[in-house]
PDB file of N, CA and C in Angstrom:
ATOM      1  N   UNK A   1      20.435  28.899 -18.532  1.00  0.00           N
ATOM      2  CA  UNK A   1      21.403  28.821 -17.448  1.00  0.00           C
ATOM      3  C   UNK A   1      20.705  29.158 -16.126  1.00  0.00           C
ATOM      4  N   UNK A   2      21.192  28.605 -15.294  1.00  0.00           N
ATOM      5  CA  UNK A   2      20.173  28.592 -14.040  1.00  0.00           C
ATOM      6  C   UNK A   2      20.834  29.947 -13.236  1.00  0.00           C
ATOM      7  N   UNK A   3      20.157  30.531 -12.381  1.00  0.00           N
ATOM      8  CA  UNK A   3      20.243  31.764 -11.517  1.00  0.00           C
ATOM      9  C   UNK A   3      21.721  31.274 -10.581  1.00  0.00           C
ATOM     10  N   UNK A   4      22.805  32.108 -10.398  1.00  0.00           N
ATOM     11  CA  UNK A   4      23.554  31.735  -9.745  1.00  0.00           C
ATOM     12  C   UNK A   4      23.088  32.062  -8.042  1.00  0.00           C
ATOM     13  N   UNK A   5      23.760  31.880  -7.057  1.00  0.00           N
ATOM     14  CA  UNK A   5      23.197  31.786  -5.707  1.00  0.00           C
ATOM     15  C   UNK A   5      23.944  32.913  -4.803  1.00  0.00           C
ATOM     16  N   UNK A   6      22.934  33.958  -4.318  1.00  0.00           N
ATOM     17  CA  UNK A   6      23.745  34.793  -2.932  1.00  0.00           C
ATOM     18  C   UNK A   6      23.604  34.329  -1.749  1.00  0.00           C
ATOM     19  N   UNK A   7      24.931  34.055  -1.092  1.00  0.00           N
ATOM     20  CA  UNK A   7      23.975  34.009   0.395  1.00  0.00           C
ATOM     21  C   UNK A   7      24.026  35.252   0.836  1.00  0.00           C
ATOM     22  N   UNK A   8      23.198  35.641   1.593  1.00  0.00           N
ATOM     23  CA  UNK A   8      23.531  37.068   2.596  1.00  0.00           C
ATOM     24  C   UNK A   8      23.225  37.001   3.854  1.00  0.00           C
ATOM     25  N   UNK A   9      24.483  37.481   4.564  1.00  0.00           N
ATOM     26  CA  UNK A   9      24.676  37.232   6.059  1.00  0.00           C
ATOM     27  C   UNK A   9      24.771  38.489   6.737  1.00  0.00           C
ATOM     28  N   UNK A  10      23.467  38.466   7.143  1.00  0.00           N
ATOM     29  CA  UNK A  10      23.724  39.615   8.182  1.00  0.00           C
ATOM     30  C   UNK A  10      22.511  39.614   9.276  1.00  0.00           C
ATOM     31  N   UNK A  11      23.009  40.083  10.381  1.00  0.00           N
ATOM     32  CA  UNK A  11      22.146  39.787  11.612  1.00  0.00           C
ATOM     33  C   UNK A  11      20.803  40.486  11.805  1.00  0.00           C
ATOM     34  N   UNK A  12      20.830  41.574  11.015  1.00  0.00           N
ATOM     35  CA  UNK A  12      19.636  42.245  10.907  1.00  0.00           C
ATOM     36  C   UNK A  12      18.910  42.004  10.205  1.00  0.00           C
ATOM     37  N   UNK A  13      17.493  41.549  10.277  1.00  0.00           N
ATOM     38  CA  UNK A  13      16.306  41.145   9.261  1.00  0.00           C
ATOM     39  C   UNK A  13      16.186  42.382   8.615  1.00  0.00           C
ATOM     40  N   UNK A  14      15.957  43.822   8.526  1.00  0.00           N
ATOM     41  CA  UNK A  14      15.623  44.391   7.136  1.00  0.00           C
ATOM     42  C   UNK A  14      17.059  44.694   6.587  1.00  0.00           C
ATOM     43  N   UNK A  15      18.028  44.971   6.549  1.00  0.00           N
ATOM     44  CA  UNK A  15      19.332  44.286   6.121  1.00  0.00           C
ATOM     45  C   UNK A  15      19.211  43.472   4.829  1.00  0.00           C
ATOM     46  N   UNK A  16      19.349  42.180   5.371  1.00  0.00           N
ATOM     47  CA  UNK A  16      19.258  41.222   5.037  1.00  0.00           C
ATOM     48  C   UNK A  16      18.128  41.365   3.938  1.00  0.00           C
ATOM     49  N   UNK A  17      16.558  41.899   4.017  1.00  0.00           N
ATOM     50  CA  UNK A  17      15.720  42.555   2.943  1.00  0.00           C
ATOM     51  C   UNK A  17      16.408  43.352   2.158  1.00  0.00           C
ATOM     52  N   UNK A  18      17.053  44.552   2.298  1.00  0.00           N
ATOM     53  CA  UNK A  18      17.749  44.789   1.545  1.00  0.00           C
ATOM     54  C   UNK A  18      18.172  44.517   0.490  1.00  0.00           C
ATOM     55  N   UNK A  19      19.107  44.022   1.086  1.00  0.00           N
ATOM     56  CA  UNK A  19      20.451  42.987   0.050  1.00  0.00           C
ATOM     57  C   UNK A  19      19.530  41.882  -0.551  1.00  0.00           C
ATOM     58  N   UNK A  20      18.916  41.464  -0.164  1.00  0.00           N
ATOM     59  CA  UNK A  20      18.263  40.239  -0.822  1.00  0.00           C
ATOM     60  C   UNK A  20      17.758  41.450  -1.780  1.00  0.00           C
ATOM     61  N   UNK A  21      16.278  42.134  -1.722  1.00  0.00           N
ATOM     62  CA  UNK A  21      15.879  43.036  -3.191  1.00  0.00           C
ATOM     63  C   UNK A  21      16.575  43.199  -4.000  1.00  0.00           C
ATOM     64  N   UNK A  22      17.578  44.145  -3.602  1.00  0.00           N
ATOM     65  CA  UNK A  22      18.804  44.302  -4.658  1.00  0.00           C
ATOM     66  C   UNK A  22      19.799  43.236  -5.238  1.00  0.00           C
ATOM     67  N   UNK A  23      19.734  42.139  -4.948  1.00  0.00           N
ATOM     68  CA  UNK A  23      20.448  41.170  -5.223  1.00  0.00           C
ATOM     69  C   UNK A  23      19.459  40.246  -6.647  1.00  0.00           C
ATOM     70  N   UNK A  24      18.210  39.924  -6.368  1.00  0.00           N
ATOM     71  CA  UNK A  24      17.030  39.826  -6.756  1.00  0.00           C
ATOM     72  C   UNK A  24      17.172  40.313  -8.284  1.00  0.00           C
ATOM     73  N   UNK A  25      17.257  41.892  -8.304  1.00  0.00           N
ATOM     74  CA  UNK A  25      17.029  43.110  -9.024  1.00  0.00           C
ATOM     75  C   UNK A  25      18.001  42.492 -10.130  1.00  0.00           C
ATOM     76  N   UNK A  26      19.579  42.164  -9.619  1.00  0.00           N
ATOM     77  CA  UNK A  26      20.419  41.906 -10.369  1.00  0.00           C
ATOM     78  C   UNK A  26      20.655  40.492 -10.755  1.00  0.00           C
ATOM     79  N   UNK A  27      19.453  39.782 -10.561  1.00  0.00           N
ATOM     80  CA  UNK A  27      19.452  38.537 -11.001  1.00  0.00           C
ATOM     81  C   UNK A  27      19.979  37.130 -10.199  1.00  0.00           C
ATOM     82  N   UNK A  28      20.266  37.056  -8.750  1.00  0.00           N
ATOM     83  CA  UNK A  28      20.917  36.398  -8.218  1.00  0.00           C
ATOM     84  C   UNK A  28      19.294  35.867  -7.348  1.00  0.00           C
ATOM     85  N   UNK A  29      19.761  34.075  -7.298  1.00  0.00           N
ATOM     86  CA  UNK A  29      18.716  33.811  -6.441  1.00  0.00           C
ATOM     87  C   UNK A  29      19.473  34.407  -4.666  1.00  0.00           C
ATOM     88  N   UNK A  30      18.497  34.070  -4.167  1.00  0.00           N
ATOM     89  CA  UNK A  30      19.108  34.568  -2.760  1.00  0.00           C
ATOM     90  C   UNK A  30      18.715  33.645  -1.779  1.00  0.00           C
ATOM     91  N   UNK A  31      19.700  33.595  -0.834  1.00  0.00           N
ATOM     92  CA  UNK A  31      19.202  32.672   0.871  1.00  0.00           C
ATOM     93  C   UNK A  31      20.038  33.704   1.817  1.00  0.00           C
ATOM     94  N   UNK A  32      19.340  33.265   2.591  1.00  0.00           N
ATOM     95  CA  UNK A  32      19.831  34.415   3.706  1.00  0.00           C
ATOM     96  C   UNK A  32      20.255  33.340   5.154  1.00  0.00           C
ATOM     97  N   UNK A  33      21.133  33.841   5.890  1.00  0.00           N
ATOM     98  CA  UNK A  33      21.697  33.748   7.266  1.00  0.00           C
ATOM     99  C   UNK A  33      21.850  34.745   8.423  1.00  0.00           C
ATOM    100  N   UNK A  34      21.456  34.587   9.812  1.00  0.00           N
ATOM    101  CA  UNK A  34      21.446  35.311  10.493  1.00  0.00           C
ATOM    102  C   UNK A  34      22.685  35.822  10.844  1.00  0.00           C
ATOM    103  N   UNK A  35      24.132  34.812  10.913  1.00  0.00           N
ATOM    104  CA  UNK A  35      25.056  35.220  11.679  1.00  0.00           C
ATOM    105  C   UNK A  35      26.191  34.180  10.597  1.00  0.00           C
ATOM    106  N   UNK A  36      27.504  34.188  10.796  1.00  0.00           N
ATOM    107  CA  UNK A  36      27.971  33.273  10.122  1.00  0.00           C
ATOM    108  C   UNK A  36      28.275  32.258  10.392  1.00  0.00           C
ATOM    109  N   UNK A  37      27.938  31.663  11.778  1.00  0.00           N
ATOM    110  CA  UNK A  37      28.140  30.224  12.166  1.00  0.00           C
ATOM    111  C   UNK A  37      26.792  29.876  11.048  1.00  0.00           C
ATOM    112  N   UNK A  38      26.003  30.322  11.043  1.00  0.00           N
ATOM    113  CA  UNK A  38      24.771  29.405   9.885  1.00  0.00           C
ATOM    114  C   UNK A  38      24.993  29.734   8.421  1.00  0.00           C
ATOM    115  N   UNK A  39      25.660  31.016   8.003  1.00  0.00           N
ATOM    116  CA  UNK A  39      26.144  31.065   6.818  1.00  0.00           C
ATOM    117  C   UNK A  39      27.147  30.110   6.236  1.00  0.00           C
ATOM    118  N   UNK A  40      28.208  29.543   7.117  1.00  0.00           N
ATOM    119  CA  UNK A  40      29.176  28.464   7.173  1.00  0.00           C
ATOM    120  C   UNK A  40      28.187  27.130   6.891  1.00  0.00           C
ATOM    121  N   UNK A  41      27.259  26.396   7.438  1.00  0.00           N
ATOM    122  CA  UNK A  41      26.326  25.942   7.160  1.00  0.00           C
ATOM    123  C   UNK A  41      25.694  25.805   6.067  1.00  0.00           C
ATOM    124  N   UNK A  42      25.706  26.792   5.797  1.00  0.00           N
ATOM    125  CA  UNK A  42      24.447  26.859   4.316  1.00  0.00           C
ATOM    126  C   UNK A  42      25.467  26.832   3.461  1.00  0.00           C
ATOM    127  N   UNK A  43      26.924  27.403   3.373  1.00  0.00           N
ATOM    128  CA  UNK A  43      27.892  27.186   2.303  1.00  0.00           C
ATOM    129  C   UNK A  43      28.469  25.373   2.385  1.00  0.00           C
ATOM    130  N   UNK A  44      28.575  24.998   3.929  1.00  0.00           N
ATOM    131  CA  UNK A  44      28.766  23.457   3.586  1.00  0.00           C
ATOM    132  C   UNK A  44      27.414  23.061   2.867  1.00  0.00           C
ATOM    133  N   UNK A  45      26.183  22.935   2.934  1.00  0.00           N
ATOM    134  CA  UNK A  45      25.703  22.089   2.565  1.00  0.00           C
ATOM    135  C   UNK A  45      25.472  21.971   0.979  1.00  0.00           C
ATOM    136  N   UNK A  46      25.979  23.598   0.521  1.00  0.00           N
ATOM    137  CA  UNK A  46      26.186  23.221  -1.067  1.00  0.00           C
ATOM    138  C   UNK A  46      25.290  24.450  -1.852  1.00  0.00           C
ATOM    139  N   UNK A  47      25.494  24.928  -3.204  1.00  0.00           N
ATOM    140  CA  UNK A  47      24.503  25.375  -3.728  1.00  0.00           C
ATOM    141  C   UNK A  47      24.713  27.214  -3.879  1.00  0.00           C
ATOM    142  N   UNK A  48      26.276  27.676  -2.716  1.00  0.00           N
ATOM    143  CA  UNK A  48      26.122  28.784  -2.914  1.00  0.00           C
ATOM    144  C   UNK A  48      27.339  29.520  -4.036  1.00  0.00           C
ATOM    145  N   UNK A  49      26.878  30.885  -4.506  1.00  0.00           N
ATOM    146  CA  UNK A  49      27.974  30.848  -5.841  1.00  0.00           C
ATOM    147  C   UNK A  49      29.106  32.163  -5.290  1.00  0.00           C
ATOM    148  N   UNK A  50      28.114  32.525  -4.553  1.00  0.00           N
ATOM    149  CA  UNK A  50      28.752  34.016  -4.282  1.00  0.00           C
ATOM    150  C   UNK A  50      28.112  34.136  -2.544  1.00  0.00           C
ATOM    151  N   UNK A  51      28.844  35.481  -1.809  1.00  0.00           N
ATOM    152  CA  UNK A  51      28.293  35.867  -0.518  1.00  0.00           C
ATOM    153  C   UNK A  51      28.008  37.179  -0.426  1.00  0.00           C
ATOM    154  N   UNK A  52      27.174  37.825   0.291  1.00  0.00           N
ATOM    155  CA  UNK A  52      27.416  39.062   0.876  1.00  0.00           C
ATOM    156  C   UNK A  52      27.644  39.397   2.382  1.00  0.00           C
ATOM    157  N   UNK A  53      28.572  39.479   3.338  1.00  0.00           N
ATOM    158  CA  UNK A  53      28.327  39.323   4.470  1.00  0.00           C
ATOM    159  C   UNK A  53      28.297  40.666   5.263  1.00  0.00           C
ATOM    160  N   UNK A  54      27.800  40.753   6.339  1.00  0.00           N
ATOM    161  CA  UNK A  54      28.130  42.095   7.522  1.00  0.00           C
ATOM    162  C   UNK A  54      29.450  41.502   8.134  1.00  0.00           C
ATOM    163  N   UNK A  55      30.137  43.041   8.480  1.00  0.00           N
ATOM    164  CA  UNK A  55      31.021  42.225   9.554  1.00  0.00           C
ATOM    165  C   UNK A  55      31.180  42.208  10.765  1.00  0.00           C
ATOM    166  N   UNK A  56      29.997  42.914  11.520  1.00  0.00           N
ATOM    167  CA  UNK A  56      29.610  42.598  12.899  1.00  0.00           C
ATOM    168  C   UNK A  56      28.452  42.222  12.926  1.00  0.00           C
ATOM    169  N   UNK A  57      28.312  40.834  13.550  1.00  0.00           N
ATOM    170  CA  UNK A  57      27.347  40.212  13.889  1.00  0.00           C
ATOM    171  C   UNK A  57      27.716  39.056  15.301  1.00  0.00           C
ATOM    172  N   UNK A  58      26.794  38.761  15.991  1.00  0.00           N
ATOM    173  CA  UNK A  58      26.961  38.113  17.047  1.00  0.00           C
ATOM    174  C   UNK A  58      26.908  36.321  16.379  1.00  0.00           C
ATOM    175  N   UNK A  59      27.883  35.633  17.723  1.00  0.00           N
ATOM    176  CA  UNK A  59      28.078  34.306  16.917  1.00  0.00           C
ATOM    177  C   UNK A  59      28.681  34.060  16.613  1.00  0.00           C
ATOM    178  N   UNK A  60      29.284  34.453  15.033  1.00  0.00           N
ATOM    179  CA  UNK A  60      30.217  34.433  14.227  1.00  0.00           C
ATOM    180  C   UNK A  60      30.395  35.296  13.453  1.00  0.00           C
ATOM    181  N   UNK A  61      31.227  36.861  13.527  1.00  0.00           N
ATOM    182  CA  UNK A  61      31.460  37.996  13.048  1.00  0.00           C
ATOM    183  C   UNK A  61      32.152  37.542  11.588  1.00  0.00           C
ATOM    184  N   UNK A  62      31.889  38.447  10.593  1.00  0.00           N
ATOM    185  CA  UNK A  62      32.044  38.235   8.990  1.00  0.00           C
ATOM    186  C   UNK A  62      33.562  37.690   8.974  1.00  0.00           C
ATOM    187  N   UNK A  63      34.423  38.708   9.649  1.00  0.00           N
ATOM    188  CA  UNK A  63      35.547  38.311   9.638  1.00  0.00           C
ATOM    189  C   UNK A  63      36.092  36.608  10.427  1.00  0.00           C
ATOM    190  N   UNK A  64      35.717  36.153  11.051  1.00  0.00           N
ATOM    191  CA  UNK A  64      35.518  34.673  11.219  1.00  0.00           C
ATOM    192  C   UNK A  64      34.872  33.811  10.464  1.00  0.00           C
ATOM    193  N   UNK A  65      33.813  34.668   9.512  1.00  0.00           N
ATOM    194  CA  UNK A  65      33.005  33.395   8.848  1.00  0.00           C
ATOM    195  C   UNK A  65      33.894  33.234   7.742  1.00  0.00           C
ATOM    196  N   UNK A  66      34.585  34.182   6.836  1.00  0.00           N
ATOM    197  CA  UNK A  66      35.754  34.577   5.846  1.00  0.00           C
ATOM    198  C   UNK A  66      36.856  33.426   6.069  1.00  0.00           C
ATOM    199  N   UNK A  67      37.610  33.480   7.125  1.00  0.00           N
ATOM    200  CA  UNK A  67      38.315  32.480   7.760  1.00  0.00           C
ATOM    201  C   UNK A  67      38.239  31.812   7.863  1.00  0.00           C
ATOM    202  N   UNK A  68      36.847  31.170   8.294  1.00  0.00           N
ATOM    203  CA  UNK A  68      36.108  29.537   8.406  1.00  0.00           C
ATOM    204  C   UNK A  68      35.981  28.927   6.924  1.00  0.00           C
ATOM    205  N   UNK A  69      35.409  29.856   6.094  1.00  0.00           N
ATOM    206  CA  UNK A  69      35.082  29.715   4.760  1.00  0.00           C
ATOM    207  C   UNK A  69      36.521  29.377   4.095  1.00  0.00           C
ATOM    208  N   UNK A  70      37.765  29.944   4.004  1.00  0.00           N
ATOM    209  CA  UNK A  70      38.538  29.692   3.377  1.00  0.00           C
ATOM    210  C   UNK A  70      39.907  28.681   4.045  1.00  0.00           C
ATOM    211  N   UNK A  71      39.328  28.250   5.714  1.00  0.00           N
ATOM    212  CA  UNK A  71      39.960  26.929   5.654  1.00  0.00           C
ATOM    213  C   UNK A  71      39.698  26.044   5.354  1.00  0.00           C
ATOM    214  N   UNK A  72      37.991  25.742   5.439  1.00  0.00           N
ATOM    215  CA  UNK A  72      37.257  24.464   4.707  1.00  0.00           C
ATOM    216  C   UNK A  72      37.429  24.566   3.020  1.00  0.00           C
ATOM    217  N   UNK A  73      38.127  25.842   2.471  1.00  0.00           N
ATOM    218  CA  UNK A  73      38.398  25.317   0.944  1.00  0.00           C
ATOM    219  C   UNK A  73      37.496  25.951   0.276  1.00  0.00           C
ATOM    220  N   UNK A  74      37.112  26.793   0.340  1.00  0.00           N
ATOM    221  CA  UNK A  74      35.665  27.532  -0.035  1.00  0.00           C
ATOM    222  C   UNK A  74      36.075  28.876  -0.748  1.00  0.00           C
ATOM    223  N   UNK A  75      36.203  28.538  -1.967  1.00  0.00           N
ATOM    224  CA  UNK A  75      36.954  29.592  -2.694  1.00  0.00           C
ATOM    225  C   UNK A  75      35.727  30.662  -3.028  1.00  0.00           C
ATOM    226  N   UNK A  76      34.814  30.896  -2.939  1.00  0.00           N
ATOM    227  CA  UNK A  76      33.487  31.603  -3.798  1.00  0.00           C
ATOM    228  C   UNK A  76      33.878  32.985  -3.158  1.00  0.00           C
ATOM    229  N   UNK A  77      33.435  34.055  -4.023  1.00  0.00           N
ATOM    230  CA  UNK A  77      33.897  35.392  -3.838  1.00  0.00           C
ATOM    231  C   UNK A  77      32.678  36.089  -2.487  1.00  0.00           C
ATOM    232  N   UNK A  78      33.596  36.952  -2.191  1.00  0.00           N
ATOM    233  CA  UNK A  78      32.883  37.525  -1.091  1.00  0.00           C
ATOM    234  C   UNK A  78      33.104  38.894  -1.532  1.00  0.00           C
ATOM    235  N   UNK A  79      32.117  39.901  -0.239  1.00  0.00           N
ATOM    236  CA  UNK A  79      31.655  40.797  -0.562  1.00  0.00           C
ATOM    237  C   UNK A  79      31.101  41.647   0.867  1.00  0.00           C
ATOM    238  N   UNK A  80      32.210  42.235   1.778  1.00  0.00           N
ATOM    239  CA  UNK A  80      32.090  42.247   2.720  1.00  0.00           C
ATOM    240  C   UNK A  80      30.954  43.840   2.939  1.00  0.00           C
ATOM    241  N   UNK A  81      30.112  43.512   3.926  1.00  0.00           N
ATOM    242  CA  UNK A  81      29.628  45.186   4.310  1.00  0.00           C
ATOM    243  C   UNK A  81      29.931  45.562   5.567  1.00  0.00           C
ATOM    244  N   UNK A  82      30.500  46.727   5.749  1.00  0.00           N
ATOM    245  CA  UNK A  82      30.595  46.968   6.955  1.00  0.00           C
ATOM    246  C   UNK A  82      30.724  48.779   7.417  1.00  0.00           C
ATOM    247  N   UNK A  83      30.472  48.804   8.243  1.00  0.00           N
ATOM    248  CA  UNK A  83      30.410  50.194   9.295  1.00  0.00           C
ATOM    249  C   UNK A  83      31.291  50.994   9.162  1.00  0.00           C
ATOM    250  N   UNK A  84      32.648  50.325   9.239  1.00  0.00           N
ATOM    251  CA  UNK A  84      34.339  50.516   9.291  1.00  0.00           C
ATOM    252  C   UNK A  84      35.216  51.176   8.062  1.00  0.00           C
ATOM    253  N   UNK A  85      35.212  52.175   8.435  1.00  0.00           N
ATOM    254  CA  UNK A  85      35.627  52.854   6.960  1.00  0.00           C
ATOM    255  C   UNK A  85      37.622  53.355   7.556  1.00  0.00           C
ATOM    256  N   UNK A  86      37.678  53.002   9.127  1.00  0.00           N
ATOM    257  CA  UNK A  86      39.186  53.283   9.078  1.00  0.00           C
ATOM    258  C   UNK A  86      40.022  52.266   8.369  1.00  0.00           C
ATOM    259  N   UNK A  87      41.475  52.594   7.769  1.00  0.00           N
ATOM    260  CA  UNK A  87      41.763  52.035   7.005  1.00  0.00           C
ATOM    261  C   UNK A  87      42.615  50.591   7.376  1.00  0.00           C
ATOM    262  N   UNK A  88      42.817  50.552   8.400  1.00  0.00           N
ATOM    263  CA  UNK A  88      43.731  49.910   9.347  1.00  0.00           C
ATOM    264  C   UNK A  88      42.723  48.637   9.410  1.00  0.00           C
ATOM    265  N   UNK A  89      41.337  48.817   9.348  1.00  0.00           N
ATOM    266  CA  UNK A  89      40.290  47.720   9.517  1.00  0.00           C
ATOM    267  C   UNK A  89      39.377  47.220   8.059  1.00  0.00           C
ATOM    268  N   UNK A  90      40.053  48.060   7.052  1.00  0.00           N
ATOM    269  CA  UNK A  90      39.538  47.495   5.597  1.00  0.00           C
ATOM    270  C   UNK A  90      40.696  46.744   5.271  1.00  0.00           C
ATOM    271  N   UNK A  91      41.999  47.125   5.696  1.00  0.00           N
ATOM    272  CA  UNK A  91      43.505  46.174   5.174  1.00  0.00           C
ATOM    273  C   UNK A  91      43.003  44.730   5.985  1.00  0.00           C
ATOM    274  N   UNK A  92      42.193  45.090   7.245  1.00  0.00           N
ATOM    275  CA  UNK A  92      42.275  43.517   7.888  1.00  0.00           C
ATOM    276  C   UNK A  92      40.856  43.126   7.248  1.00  0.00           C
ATOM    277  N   UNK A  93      40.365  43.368   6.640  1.00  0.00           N
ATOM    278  CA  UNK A  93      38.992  43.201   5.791  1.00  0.00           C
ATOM    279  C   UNK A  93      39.506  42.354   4.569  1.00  0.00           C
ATOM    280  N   UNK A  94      40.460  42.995   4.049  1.00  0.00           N
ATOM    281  CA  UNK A  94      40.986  42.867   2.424  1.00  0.00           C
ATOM    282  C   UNK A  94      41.587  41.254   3.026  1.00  0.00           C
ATOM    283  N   UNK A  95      42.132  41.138   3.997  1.00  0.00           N
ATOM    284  CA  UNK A  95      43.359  39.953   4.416  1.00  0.00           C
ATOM    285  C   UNK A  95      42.860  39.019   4.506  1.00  0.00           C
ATOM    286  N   UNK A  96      41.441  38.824   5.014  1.00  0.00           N
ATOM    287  CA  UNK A  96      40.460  37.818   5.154  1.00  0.00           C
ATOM    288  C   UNK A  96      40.159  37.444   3.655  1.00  0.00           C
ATOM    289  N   UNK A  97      40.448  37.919   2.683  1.00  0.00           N
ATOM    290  CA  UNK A  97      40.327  36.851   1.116  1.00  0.00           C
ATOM    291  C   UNK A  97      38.831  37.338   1.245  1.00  0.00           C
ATOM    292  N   UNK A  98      38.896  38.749   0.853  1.00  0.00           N
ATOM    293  CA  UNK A  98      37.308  38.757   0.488  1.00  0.00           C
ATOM    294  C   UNK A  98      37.498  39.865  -0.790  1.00  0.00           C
ATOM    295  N   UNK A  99      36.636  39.644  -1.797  1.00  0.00           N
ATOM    296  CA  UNK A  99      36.559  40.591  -3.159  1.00  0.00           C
ATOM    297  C   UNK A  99      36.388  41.794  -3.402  1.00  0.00           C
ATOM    298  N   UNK A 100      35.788  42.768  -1.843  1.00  0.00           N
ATOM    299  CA  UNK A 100      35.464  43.689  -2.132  1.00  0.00           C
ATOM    300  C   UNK A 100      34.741  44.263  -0.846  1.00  0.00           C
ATOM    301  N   UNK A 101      34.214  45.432  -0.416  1.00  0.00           N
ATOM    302  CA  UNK A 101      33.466  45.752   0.730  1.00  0.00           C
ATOM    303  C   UNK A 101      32.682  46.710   0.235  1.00  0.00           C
ATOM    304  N   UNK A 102      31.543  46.875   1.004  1.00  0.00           N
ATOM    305  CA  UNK A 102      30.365  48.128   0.792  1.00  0.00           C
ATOM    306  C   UNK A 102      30.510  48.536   2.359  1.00  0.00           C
ATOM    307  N   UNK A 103      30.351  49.822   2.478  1.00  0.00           N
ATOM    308  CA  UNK A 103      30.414  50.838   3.966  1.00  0.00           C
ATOM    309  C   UNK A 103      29.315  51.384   4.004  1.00  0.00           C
ATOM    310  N   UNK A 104      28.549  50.942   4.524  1.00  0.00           N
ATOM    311  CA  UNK A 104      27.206  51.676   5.497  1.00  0.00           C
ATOM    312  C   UNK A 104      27.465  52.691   6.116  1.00  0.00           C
ATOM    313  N   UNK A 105      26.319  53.683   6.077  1.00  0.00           N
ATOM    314  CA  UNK A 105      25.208  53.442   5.297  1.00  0.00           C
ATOM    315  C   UNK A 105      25.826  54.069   3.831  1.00  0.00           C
ATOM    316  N   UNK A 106      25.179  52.976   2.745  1.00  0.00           N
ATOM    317  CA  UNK A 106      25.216  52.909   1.502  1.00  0.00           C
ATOM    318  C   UNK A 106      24.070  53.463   0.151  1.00  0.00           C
ATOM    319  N   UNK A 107      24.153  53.753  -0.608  1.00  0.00           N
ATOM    320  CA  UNK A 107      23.515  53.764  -1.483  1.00  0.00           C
ATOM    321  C   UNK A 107      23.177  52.630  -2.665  1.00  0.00           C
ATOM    322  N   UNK A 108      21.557  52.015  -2.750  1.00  0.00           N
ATOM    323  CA  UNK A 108      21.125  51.350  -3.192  1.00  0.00           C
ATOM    324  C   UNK A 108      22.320  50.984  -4.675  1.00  0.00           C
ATOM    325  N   UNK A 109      22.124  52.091  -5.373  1.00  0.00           N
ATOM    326  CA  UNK A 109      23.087  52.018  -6.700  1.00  0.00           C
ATOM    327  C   UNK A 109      24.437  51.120  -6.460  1.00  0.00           C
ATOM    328  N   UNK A 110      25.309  51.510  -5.092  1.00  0.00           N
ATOM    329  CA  UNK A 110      26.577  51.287  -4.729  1.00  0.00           C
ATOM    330  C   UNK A 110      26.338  49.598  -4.857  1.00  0.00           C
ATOM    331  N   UNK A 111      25.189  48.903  -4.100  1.00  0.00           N
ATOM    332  CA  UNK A 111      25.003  47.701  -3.821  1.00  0.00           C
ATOM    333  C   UNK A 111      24.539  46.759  -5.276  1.00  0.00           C
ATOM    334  N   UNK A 112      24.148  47.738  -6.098  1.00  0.00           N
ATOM    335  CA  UNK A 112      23.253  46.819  -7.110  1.00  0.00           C
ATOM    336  C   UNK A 112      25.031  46.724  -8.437  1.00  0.00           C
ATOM    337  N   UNK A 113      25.605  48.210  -8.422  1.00  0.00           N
ATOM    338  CA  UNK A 113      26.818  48.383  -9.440  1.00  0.00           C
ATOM    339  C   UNK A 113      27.525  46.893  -8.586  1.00  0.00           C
ATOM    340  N   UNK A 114      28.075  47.241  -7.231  1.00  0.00           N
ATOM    341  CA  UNK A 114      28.786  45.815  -7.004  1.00  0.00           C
ATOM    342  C   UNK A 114      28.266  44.473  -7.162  1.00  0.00           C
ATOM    343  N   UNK A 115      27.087  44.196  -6.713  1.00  0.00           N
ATOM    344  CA  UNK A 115      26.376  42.991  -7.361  1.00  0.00           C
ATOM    345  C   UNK A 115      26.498  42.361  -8.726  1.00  0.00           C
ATOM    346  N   UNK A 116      26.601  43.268  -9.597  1.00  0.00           N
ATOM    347  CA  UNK A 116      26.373  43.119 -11.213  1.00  0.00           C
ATOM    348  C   UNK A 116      27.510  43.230 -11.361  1.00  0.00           C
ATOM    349  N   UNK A 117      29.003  43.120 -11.175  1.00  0.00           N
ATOM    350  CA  UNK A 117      29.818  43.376 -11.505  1.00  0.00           C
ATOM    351  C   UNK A 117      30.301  41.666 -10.851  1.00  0.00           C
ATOM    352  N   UNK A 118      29.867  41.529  -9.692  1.00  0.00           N
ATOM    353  CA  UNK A 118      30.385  39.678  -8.894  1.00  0.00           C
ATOM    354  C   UNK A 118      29.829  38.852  -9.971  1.00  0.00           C
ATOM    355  N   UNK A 119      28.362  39.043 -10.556  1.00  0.00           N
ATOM    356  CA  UNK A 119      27.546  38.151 -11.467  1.00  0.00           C
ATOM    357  C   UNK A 119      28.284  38.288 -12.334  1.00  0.00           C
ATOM    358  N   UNK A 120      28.685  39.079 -13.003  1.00  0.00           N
ATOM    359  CA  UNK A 120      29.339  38.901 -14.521  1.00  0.00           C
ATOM    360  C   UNK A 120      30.669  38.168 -13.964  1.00  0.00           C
ATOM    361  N   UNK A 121      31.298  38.025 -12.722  1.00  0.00           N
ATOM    362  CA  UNK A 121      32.781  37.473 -12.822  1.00  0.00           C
ATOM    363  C   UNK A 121      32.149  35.696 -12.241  1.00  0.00           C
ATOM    364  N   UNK A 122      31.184  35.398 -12.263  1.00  0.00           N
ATOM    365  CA  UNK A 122      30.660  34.350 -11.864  1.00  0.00           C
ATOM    366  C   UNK A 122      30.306  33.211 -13.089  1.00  0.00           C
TER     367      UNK A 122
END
């Protein structure tokens, strides 16, 4: 069976290292995006199974790419990370049709348990 696909979107290059290692670790091939106007992109052109996104980034913030993603029909599970731990801004996190969130700064374990848990529902 072939490697299923992460994208990971986030504006920061070691970030983005990150999540890619640990993603890696748990068996997922990986592509990466700077912002989510190009993550939107890389999900039109095909090939992705799953996401991980930030949700501030310049361009196109996670919470717009979520939105973009699920008017073009783009059912694949998401996996939001973000800064924002008030609760008023994880309910508008949750509303955007995304599977789950990680809150920075995180622990490696936190990222690899949620990873392995999207792969097995994949």
């Amino acid at each position: 069976m072939a490697a299923k696909t992460l994208l990971v979107v986030d504006d920061v290059e070691s970030m983005r290292g990150i999540l890619t290692a640990i993603a890696q670790e748990v068996g997922f091939a990986v592509k990466q995006a700077s912002h989510g106007q190009a993550g939107l992109e890389m999900v039109q052109a095909g090939g992705i199974d799953a996401i991980v996104s930030d949700w501030n980034m310049p361009v196109m913030d996670g919470g717009q790419f979520v939105r973009a993603l699920r008017a073009a029909g783009h059912l694949m599970p998401v996996i939001m990370v973000t800064v924002e731990a008030d609760q008023n801004r994880v309910r508008e996190l949750i509303q955007t049709g995304i599977q789950g969130y990680i809150v920075k700064p995180f622990k490696a374990e936190t990222v690899h348990r949620a990873l392995e848990k999207l792969l097995q529902r994949l």
